[in-house]
C-alpha atoms as a PDB file:
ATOM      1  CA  UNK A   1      13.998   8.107  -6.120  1.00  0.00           C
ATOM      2  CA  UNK A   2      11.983  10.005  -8.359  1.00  0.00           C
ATOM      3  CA  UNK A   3       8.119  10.207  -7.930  1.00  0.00           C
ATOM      4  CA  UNK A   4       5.475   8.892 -10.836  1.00  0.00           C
ATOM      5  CA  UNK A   5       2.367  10.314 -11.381  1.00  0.00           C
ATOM      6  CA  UNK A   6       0.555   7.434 -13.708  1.00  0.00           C
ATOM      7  CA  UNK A   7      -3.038   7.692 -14.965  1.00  0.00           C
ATOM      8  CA  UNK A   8      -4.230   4.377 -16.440  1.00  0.00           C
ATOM      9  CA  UNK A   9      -7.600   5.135 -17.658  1.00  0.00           C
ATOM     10  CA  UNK A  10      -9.942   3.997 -15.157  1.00  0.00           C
ATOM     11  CA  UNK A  11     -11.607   7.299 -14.530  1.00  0.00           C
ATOM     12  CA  UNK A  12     -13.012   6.996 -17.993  1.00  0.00           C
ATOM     13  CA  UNK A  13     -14.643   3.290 -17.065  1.00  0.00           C
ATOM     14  CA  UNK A  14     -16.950   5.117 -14.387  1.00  0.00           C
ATOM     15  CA  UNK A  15     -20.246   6.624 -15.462  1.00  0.00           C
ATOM     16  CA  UNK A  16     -21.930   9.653 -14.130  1.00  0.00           C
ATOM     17  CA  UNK A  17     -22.936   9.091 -10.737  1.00  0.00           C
ATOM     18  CA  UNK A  18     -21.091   5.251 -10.191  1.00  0.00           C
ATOM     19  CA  UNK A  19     -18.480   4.803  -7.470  1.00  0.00           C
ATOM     20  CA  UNK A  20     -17.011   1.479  -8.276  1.00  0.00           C
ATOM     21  CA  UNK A  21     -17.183  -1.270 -11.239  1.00  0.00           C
ATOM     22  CA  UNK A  22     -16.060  -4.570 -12.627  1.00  0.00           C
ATOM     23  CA  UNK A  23     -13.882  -4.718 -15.520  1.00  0.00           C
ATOM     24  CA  UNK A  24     -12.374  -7.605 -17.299  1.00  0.00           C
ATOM     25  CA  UNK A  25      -8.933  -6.088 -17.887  1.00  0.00           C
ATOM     26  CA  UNK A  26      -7.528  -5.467 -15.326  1.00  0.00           C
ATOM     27  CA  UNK A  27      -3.947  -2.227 -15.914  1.00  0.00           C
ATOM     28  CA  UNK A  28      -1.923  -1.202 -13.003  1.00  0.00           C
ATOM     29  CA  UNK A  29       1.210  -1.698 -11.124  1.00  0.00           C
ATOM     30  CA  UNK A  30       0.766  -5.191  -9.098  1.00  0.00           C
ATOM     31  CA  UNK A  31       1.497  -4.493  -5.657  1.00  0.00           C
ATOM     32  CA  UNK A  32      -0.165  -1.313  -5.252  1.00  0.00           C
ATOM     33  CA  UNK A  33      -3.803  -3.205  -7.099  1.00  0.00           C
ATOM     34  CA  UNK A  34      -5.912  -3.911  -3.882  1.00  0.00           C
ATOM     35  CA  UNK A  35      -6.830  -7.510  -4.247  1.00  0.00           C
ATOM     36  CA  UNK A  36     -10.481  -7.342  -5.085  1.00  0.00           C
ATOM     37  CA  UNK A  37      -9.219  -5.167  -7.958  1.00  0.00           C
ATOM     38  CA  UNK A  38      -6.552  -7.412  -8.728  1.00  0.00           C
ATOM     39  CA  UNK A  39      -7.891 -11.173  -8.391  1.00  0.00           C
ATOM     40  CA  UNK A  40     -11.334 -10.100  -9.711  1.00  0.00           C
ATOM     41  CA  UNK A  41     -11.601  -6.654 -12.049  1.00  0.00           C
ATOM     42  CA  UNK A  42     -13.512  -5.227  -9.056  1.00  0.00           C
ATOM     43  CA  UNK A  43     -12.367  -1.327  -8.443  1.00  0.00           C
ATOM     44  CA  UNK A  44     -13.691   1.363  -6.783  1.00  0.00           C
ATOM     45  CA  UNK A  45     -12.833   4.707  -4.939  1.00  0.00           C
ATOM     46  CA  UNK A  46     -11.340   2.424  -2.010  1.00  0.00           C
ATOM     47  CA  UNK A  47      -8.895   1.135  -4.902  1.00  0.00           C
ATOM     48  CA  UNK A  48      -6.799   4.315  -4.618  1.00  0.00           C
ATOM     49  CA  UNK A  49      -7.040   3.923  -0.388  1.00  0.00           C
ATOM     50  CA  UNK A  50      -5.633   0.655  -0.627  1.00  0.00           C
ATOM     51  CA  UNK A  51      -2.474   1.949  -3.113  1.00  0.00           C
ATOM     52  CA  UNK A  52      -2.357   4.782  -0.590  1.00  0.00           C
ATOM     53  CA  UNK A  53      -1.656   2.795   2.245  1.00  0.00           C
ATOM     54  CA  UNK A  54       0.705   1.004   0.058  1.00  0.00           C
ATOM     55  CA  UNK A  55       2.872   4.112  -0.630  1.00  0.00           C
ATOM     56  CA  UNK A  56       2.701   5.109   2.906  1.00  0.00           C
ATOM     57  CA  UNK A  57       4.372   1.779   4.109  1.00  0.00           C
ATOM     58  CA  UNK A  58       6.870   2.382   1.309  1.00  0.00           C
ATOM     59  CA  UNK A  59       7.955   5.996   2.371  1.00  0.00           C
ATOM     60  CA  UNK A  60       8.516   4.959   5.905  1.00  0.00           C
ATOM     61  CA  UNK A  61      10.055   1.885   5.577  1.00  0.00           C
ATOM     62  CA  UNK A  62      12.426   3.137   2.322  1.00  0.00           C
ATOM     63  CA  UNK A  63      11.362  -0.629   0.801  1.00  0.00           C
ATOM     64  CA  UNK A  64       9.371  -1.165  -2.196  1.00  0.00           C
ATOM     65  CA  UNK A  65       6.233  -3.232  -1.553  1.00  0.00           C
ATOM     66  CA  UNK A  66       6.859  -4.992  -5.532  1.00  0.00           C
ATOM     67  CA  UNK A  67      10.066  -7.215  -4.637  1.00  0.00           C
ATOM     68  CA  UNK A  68      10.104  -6.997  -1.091  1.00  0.00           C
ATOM     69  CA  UNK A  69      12.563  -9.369   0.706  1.00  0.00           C
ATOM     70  CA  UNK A  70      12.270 -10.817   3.743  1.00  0.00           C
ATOM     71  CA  UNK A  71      13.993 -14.105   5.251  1.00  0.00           C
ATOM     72  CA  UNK A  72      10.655 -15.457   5.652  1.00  0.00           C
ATOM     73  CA  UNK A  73       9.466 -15.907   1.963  1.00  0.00           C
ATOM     74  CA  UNK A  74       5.674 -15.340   2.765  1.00  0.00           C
ATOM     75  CA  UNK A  75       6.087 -12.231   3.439  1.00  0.00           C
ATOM     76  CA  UNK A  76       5.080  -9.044   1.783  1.00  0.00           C
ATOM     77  CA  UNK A  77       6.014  -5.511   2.807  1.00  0.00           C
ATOM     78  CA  UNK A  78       2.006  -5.158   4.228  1.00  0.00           C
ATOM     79  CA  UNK A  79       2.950  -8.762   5.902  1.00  0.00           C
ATOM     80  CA  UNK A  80       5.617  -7.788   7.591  1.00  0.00           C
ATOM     81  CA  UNK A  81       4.315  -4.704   8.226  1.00  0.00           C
ATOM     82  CA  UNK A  82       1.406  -6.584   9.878  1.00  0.00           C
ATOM     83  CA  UNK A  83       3.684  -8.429  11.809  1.00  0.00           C
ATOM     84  CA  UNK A  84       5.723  -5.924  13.484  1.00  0.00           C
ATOM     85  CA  UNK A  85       2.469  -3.988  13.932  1.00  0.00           C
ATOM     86  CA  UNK A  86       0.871  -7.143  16.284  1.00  0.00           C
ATOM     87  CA  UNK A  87       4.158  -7.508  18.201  1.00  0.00           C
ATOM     88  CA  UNK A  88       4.225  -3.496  18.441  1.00  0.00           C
ATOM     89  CA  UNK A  89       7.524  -2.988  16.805  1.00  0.00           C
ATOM     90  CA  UNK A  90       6.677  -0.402  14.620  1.00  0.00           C
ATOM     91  CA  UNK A  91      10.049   1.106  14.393  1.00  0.00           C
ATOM     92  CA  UNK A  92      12.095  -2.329  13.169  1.00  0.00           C
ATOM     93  CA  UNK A  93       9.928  -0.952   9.868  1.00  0.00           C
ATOM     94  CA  UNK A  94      11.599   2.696   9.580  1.00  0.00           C
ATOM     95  CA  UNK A  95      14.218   2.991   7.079  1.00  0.00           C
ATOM     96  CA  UNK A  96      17.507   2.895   9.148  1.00  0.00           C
ATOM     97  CA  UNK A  97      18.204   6.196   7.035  1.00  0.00           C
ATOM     98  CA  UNK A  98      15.907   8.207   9.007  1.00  0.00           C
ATOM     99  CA  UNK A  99      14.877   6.422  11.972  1.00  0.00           C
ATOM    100  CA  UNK A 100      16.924   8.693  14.245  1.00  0.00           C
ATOM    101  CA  UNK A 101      15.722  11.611  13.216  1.00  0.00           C
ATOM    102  CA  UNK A 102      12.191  10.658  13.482  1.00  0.00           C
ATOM    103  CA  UNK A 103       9.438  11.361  15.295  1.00  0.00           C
ATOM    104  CA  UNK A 104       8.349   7.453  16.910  1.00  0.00           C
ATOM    105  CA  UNK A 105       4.901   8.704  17.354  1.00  0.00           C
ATOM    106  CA  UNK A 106       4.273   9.999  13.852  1.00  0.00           C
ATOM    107  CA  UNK A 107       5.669   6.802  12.897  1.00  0.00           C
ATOM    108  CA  UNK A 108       3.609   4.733  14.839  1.00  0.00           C
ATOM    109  CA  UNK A 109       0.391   7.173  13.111  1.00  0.00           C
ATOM    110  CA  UNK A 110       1.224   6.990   9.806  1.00  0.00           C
ATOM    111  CA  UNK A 111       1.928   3.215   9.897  1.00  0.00           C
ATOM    112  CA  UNK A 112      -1.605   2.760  11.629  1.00  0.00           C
ATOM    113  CA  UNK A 113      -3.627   4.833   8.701  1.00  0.00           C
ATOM    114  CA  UNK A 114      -1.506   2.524   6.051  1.00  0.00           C
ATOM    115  CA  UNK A 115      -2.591  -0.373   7.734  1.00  0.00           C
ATOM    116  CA  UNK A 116      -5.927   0.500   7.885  1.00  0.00           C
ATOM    117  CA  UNK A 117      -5.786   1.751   4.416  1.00  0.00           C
ATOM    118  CA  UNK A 118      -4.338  -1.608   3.047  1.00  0.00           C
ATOM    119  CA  UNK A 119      -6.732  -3.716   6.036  1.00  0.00           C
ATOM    120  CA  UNK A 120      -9.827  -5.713   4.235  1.00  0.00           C
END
Protein backbone atom coordinates (compact mmCIF):
# COMPACT_ATOMS: atom_id res chain seq x y z
CA UNK A 1 0.00 0.00 0.00
CA UNK A 2 1.29 3.30 -0.40
CA UNK A 3 -0.25 6.32 1.52
CA UNK A 4 -1.93 9.57 -0.42
CA UNK A 5 -1.87 12.79 0.85
CA UNK A 6 -4.71 14.64 -1.50
CA UNK A 7 -5.73 18.29 -1.09
CA UNK A 8 -8.87 19.09 -3.12
CA UNK A 9 -9.37 22.67 -2.57
CA UNK A 10 -11.87 23.04 0.01
CA UNK A 11 -9.77 25.01 2.41
CA UNK A 12 -9.93 27.81 -0.08
CA UNK A 13 -14.08 27.66 -0.07
CA UNK A 14 -13.98 28.73 3.76
CA UNK A 15 -13.81 32.39 4.69
CA UNK A 16 -12.12 33.95 7.59
CA UNK A 17 -13.73 32.94 10.63
CA UNK A 18 -16.46 30.09 8.94
CA UNK A 19 -16.31 26.46 10.06
CA UNK A 20 -18.46 24.74 7.57
CA UNK A 21 -20.37 25.59 4.10
CA UNK A 22 -22.53 24.44 1.26
CA UNK A 23 -21.16 24.05 -2.07
CA UNK A 24 -22.71 22.89 -5.24
CA UNK A 25 -19.80 20.78 -6.48
CA UNK A 26 -19.18 18.52 -4.62
CA UNK A 27 -14.69 16.76 -5.27
CA UNK A 28 -13.53 13.94 -3.21
CA UNK A 29 -13.03 10.29 -3.01
CA UNK A 30 -16.72 8.68 -2.44
CA UNK A 31 -16.49 6.56 0.44
CA UNK A 32 -14.46 8.61 2.62
CA UNK A 33 -17.29 11.99 1.74
CA UNK A 34 -19.46 11.93 5.00
CA UNK A 35 -22.95 11.87 3.69
CA UNK A 36 -24.17 15.34 4.44
CA UNK A 37 -21.13 16.33 2.35
CA UNK A 38 -21.83 13.90 -0.16
CA UNK A 39 -25.79 13.79 -0.78
CA UNK A 40 -26.02 17.57 -0.17
CA UNK A 41 -22.61 19.91 -0.74
CA UNK A 42 -22.76 20.39 3.05
CA UNK A 43 -18.96 20.22 4.59
CA UNK A 44 -17.47 21.23 7.51
CA UNK A 45 -14.53 20.54 10.00
CA UNK A 46 -16.52 17.22 11.04
CA UNK A 47 -16.04 16.29 7.18
CA UNK A 48 -12.41 15.31 7.81
CA UNK A 49 -13.71 13.29 11.32
CA UNK A 50 -15.96 11.35 9.35
CA UNK A 51 -12.98 10.35 6.53
CA UNK A 52 -10.94 9.78 9.68
CA UNK A 53 -12.98 7.24 11.06
CA UNK A 54 -13.13 5.89 7.63
CA UNK A 55 -9.33 5.31 7.39
CA UNK A 56 -9.24 3.97 10.82
CA UNK A 57 -11.72 1.08 9.94
CA UNK A 58 -9.57 0.58 6.84
CA UNK A 59 -6.13 0.16 8.68
CA UNK A 60 -7.53 -2.34 11.06
CA UNK A 61 -9.54 -4.29 9.04
CA UNK A 62 -6.77 -4.28 5.85
CA UNK A 63 -10.24 -3.69 3.56
CA UNK A 64 -10.94 -0.71 1.59
CA UNK A 65 -14.22 0.98 2.56
CA UNK A 66 -14.70 1.95 -1.70
CA UNK A 67 -15.50 -1.75 -3.01
CA UNK A 68 -16.01 -3.48 0.05
CA UNK A 69 -17.44 -7.05 -0.27
CA UNK A 70 -19.46 -8.72 1.86
CA UNK A 71 -21.95 -11.80 1.24
CA UNK A 72 -24.63 -9.63 2.35
CA UNK A 73 -24.78 -6.94 -0.48
CA UNK A 74 -26.04 -4.06 1.86
CA UNK A 75 -23.25 -3.88 3.44
CA UNK A 76 -20.52 -1.34 3.63
CA UNK A 77 -17.21 -1.64 5.47
CA UNK A 78 -18.88 1.04 8.33
CA UNK A 79 -22.00 -1.56 8.03
CA UNK A 80 -20.37 -4.32 8.80
CA UNK A 81 -18.32 -2.72 10.99
CA UNK A 82 -21.54 -1.67 12.79
CA UNK A 83 -22.60 -5.01 12.86
CA UNK A 84 -19.87 -6.83 14.43
CA UNK A 85 -19.62 -3.84 16.78
CA UNK A 86 -23.56 -4.56 18.19
CA UNK A 87 -22.89 -8.32 18.41
CA UNK A 88 -19.36 -7.39 20.10
CA UNK A 89 -17.19 -9.14 17.65
CA UNK A 90 -14.82 -6.65 17.10
CA UNK A 91 -12.02 -8.89 16.18
CA UNK A 92 -13.95 -10.91 13.07
CA UNK A 93 -12.97 -7.11 11.64
CA UNK A 94 -8.98 -7.33 12.13
CA UNK A 95 -7.11 -8.16 9.12
CA UNK A 96 -6.24 -11.92 9.57
CA UNK A 97 -2.59 -10.53 8.77
CA UNK A 98 -2.18 -9.06 12.07
CA UNK A 99 -4.80 -10.18 14.29
CA UNK A 100 -2.39 -12.37 16.28
CA UNK A 101 -0.11 -10.06 16.97
CA UNK A 102 -2.49 -7.55 18.19
CA UNK A 103 -3.39 -5.99 21.04
CA UNK A 104 -7.63 -6.98 21.35
CA UNK A 105 -8.07 -4.02 23.51
CA UNK A 106 -6.48 -1.41 21.29
CA UNK A 107 -8.52 -2.97 18.74
CA UNK A 108 -11.61 -2.81 20.39
CA UNK A 109 -10.46 1.37 21.09
CA UNK A 110 -9.60 2.28 17.91
CA UNK A 111 -12.66 0.61 16.30
CA UNK A 112 -14.90 2.53 18.94
CA UNK A 113 -13.32 6.22 18.02
CA UNK A 114 -13.93 5.15 14.11
CA UNK A 115 -17.29 4.41 14.85
CA UNK A 116 -17.95 7.32 16.59
CA UNK A 117 -16.08 9.27 14.08
CA UNK A 118 -18.16 7.83 11.11
CA UNK A 119 -21.64 7.73 13.75
CA UNK A 120 -24.34 10.62 12.67
Amino acid sequence: MNPKISDFGLARSFGGNESEANTKRVVGTFGYMSPEYAINGFYSVKSDVFSFGVLVLEIVSGKRNRGFNHPDERLSLLGYAWTLSRDQKFMELVDPLIASACNPVEVLRSVHVALLCVSK
